[in-house]
C-alpha atoms as a PDB file:
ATOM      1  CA  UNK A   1      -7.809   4.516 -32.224  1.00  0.00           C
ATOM      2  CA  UNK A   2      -6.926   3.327 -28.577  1.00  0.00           C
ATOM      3  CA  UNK A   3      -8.937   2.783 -25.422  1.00  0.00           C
ATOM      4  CA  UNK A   4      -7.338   4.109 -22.134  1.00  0.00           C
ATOM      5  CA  UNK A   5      -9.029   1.427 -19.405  1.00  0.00           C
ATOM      6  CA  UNK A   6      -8.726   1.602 -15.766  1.00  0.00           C
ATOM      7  CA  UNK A   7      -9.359  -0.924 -13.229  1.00  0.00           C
ATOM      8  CA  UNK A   8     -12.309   0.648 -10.913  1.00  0.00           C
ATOM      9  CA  UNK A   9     -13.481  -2.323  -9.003  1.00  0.00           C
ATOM     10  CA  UNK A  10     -11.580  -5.175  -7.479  1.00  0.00           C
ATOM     11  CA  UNK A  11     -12.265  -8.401  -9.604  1.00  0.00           C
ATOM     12  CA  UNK A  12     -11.680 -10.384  -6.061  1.00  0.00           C
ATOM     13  CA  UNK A  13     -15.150 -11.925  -6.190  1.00  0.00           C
ATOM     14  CA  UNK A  14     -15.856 -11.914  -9.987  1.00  0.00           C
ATOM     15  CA  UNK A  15     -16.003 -15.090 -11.930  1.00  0.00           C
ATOM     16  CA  UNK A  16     -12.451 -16.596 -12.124  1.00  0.00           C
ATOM     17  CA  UNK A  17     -12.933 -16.029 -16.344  1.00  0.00           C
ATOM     18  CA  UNK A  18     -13.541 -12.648 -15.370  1.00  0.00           C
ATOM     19  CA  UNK A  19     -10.426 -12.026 -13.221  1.00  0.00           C
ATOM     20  CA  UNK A  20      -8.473 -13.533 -15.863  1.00  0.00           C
ATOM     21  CA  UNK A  21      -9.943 -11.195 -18.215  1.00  0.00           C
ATOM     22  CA  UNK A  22      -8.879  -8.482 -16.453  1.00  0.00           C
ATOM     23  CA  UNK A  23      -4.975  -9.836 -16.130  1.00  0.00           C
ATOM     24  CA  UNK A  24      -5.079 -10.345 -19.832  1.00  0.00           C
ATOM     25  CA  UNK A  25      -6.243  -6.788 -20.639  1.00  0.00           C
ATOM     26  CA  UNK A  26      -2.693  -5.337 -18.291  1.00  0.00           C
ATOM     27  CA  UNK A  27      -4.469  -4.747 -15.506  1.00  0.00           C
ATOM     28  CA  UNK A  28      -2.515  -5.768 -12.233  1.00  0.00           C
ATOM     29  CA  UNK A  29      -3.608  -3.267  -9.447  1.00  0.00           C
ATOM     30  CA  UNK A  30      -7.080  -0.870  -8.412  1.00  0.00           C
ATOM     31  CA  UNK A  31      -6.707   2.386 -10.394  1.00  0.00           C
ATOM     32  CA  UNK A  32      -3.977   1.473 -12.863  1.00  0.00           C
ATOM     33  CA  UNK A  33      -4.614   2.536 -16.583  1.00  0.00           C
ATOM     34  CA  UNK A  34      -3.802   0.828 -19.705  1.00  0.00           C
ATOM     35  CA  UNK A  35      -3.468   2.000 -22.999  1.00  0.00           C
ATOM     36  CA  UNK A  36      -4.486  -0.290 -25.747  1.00  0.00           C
ATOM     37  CA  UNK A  37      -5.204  -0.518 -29.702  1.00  0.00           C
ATOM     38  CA  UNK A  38      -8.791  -0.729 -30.088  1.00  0.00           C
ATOM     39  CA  UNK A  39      -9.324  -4.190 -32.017  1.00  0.00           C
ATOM     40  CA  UNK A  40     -12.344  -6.277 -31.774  1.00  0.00           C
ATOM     41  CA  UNK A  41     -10.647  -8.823 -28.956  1.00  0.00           C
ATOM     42  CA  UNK A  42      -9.898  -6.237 -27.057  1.00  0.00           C
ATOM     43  CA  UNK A  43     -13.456  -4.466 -27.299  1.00  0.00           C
ATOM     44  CA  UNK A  44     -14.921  -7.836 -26.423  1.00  0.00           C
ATOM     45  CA  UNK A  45     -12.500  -8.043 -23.537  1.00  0.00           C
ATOM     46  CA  UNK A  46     -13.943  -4.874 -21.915  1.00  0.00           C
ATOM     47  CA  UNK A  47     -17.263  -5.818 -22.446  1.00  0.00           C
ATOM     48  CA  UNK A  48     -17.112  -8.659 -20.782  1.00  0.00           C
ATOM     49  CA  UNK A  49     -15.270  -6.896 -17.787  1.00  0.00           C
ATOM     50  CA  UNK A  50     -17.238  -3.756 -17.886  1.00  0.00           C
ATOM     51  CA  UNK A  51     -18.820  -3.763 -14.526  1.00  0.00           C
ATOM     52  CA  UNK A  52     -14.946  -3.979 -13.453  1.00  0.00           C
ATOM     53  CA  UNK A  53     -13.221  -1.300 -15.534  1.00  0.00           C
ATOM     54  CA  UNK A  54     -13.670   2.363 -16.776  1.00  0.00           C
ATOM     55  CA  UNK A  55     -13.097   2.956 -20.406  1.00  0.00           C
ATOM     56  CA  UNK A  56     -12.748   6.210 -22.493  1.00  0.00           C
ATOM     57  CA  UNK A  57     -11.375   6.906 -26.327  1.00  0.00           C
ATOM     58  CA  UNK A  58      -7.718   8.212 -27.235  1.00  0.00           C
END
């Protein structure tokens, strides 16, 4: 299974571990999507950045 997860929210003023969260996961610019396997790292990655991203199931 894969998660398709857009950026929705600038991580400008988020916790630097959060920002770097978000660069780790793909995510460069506002609005880009990212396709990605579904393994537990990753799920842990977008919980800890979920404020910042939008996530839905492939």
């Amino acid at each position: 299974m894969k998660l398709r997860i857009t950026l929705v929210k600038s991580p400008i003023g988020s916790k630097p571990k959060h920002r770097r969260t978000v660069r780790a996961l793909g995510l460069r610019r506002m609005h880009q999507t990212v396709e990605l396997e579904a393994g537990d790292s990753i799920r842990g990655m977008v919980r800890a950045v979920s404020h910042l991203v939008r996530t839905e199931e492939v």
